[in-house]
N, C-alpha and C. Protein backbone atom coordinates (compact mmCIF):
# COMPACT_ATOMS: atom_id res chain seq x y z
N UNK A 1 -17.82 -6.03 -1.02
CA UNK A 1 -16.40 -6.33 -1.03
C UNK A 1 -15.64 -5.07 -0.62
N UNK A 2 -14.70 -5.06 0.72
CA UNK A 2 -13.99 -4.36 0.71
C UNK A 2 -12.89 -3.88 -0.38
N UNK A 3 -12.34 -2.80 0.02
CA UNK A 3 -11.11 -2.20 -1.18
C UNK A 3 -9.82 -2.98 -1.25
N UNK A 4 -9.60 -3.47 0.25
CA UNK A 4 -8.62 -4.29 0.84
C UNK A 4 -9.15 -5.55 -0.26
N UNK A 5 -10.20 -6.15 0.16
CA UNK A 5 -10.42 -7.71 -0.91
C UNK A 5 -10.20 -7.12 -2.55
N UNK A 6 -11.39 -6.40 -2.91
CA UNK A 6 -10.86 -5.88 -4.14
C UNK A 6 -9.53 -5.84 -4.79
N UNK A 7 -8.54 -5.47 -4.00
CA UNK A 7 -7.57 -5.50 -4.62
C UNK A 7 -6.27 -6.51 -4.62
N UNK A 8 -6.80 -7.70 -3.56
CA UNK A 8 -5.84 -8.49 -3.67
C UNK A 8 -6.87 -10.03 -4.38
N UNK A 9 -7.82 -9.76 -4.90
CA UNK A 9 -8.46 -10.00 -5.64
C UNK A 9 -7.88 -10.89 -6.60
N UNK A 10 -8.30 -12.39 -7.15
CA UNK A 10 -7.97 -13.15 -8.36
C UNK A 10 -7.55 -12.62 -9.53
N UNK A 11 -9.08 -11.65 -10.09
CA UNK A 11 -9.23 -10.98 -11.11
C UNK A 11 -8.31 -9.70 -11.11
N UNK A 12 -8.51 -8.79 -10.34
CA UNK A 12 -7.67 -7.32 -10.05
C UNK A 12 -6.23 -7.91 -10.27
N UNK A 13 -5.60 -8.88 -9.32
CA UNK A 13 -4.43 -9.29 -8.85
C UNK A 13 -3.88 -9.81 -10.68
N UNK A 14 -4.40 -10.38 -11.08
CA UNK A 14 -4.20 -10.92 -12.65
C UNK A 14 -3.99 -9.79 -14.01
N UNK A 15 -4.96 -8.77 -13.40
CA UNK A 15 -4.96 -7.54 -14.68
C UNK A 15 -3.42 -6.89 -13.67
N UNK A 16 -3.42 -6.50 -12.39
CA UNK A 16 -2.40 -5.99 -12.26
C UNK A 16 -0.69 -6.86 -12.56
N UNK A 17 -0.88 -7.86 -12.40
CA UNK A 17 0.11 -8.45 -13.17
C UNK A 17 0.45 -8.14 -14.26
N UNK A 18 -0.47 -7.71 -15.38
CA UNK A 18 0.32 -7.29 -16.73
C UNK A 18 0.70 -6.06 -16.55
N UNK A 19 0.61 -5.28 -15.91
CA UNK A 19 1.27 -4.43 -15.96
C UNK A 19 2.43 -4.03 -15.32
N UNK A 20 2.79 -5.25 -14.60
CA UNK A 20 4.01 -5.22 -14.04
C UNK A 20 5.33 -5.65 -14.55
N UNK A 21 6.43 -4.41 -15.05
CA UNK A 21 7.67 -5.44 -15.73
C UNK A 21 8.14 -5.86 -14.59
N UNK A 22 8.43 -7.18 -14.91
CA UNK A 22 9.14 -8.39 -13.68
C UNK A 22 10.38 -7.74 -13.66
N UNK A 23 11.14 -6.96 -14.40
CA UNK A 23 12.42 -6.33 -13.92
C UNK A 23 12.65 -5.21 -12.90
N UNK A 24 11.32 -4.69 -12.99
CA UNK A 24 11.32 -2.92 -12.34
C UNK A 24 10.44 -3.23 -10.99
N UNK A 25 9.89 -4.52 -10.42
CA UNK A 25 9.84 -5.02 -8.91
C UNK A 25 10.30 -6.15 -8.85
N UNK A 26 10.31 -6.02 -7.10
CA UNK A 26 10.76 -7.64 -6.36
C UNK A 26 10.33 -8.47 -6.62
N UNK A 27 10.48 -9.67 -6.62
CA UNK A 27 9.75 -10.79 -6.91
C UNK A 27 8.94 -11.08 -5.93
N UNK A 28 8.81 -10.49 -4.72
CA UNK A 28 7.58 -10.62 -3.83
C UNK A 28 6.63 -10.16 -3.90
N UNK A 29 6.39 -8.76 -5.11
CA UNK A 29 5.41 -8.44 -5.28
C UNK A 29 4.77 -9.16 -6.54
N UNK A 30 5.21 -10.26 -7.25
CA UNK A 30 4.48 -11.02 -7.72
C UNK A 30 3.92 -12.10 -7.26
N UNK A 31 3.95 -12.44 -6.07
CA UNK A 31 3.63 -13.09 -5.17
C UNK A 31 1.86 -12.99 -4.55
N UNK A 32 0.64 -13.38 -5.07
CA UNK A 32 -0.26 -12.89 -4.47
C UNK A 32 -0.41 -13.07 -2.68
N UNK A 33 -0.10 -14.45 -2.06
CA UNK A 33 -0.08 -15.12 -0.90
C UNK A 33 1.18 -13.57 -0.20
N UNK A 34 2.04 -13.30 -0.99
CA UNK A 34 2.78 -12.71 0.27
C UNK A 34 2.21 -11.28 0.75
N UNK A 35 1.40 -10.84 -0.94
CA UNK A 35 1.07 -9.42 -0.83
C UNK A 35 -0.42 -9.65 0.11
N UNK A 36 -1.36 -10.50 0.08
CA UNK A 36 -2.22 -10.74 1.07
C UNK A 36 -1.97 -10.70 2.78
N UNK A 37 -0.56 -11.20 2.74
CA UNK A 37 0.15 -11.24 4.22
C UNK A 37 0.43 -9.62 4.25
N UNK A 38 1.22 -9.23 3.44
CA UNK A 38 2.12 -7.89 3.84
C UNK A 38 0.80 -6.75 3.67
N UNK A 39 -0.13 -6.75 3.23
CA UNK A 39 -1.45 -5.93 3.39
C UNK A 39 -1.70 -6.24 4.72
N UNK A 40 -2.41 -6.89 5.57
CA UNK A 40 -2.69 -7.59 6.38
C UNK A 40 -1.38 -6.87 7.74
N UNK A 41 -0.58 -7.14 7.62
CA UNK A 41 0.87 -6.94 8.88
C UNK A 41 0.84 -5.29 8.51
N UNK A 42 0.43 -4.64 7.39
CA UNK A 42 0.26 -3.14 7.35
C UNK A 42 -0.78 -2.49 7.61
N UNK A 43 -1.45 -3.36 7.81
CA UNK A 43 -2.98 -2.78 8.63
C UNK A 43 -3.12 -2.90 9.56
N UNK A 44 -2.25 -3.99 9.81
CA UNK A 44 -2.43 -4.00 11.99
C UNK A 44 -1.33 -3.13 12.45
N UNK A 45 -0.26 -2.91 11.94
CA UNK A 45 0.59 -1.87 12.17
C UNK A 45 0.04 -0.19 12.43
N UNK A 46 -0.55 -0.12 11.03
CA UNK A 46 -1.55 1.16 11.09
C UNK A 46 -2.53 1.35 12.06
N UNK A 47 -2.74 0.24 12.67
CA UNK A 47 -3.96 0.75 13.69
C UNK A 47 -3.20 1.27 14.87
N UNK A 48 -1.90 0.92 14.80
CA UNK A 48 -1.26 1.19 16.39
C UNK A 48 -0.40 3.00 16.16
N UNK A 49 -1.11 3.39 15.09
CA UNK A 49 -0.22 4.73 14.74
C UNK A 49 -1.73 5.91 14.99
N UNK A 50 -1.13 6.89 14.57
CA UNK A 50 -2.26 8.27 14.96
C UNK A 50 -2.87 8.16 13.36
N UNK A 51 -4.14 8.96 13.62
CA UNK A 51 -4.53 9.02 12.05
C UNK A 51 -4.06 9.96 11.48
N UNK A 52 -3.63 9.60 10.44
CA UNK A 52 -2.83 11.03 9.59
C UNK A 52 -3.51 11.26 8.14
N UNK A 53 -3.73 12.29 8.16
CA UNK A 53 -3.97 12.62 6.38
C UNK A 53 -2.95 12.64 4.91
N UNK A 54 -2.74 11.80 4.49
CA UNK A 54 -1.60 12.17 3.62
C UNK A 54 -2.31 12.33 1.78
N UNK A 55 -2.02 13.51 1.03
CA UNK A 55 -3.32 14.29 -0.09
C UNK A 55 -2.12 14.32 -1.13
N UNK A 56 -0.96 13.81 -1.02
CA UNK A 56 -0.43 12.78 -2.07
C UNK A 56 0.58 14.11 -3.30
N UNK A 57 0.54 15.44 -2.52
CA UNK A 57 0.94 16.24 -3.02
C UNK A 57 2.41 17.10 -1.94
N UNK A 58 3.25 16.13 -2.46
CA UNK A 58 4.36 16.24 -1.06
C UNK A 58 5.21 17.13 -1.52
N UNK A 59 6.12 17.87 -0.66
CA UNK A 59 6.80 19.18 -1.08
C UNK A 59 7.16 19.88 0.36
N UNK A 60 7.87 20.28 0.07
CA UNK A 60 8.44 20.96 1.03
C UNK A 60 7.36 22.22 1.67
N UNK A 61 6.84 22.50 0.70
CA UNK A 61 5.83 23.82 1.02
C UNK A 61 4.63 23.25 1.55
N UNK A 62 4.42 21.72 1.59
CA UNK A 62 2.73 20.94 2.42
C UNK A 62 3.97 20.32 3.50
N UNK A 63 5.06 20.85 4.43
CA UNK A 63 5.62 20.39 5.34
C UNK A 63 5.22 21.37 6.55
N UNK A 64 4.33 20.19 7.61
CA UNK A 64 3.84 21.16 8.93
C UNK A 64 4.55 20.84 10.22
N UNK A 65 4.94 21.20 10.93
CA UNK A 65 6.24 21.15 12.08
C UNK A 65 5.30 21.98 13.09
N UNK A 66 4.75 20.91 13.84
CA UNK A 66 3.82 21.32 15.29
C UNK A 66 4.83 21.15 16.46
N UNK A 67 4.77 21.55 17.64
CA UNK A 67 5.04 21.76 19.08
C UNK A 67 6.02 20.60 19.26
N UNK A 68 5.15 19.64 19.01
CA UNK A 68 5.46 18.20 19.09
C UNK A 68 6.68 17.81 18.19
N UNK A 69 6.73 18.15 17.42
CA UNK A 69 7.45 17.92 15.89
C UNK A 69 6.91 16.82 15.28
């Protein structure tokens, strides 16, 4: 099983539900059918981009400004 199935998953998709207060997201992300679509339209998107590394530690000081910008 991919990470992609894994996580939009019956079981996964159900435990992550409790931890979601229905006030503090959209109601589309309780939605399993839409989050299966919007995974899906973000992965074919991503393939049409460069590969980038992103290490989840953002700051002004991990900001790199090449030739290119």
């Amino acid at each position: 099983m991919s990470v992609a199935d894994w996580a939009v998953s019956q079981i996964s998709w159900a435990r992550a539900q409790s931890w979601i207060t229905p006030s503090a997201a959209s109601v589309c992300f309780h939605d399993l059918d839409w989050m299966i679509e919007a995974v899906a339209k973000f992965g074919r998107f991503a393939k049409t981009l460069p590969t980038t590394l992103i290490h989840g530690d953002t700051h002004l000081g991990n900001l790199y400004v090449d030739v290119d910008g």
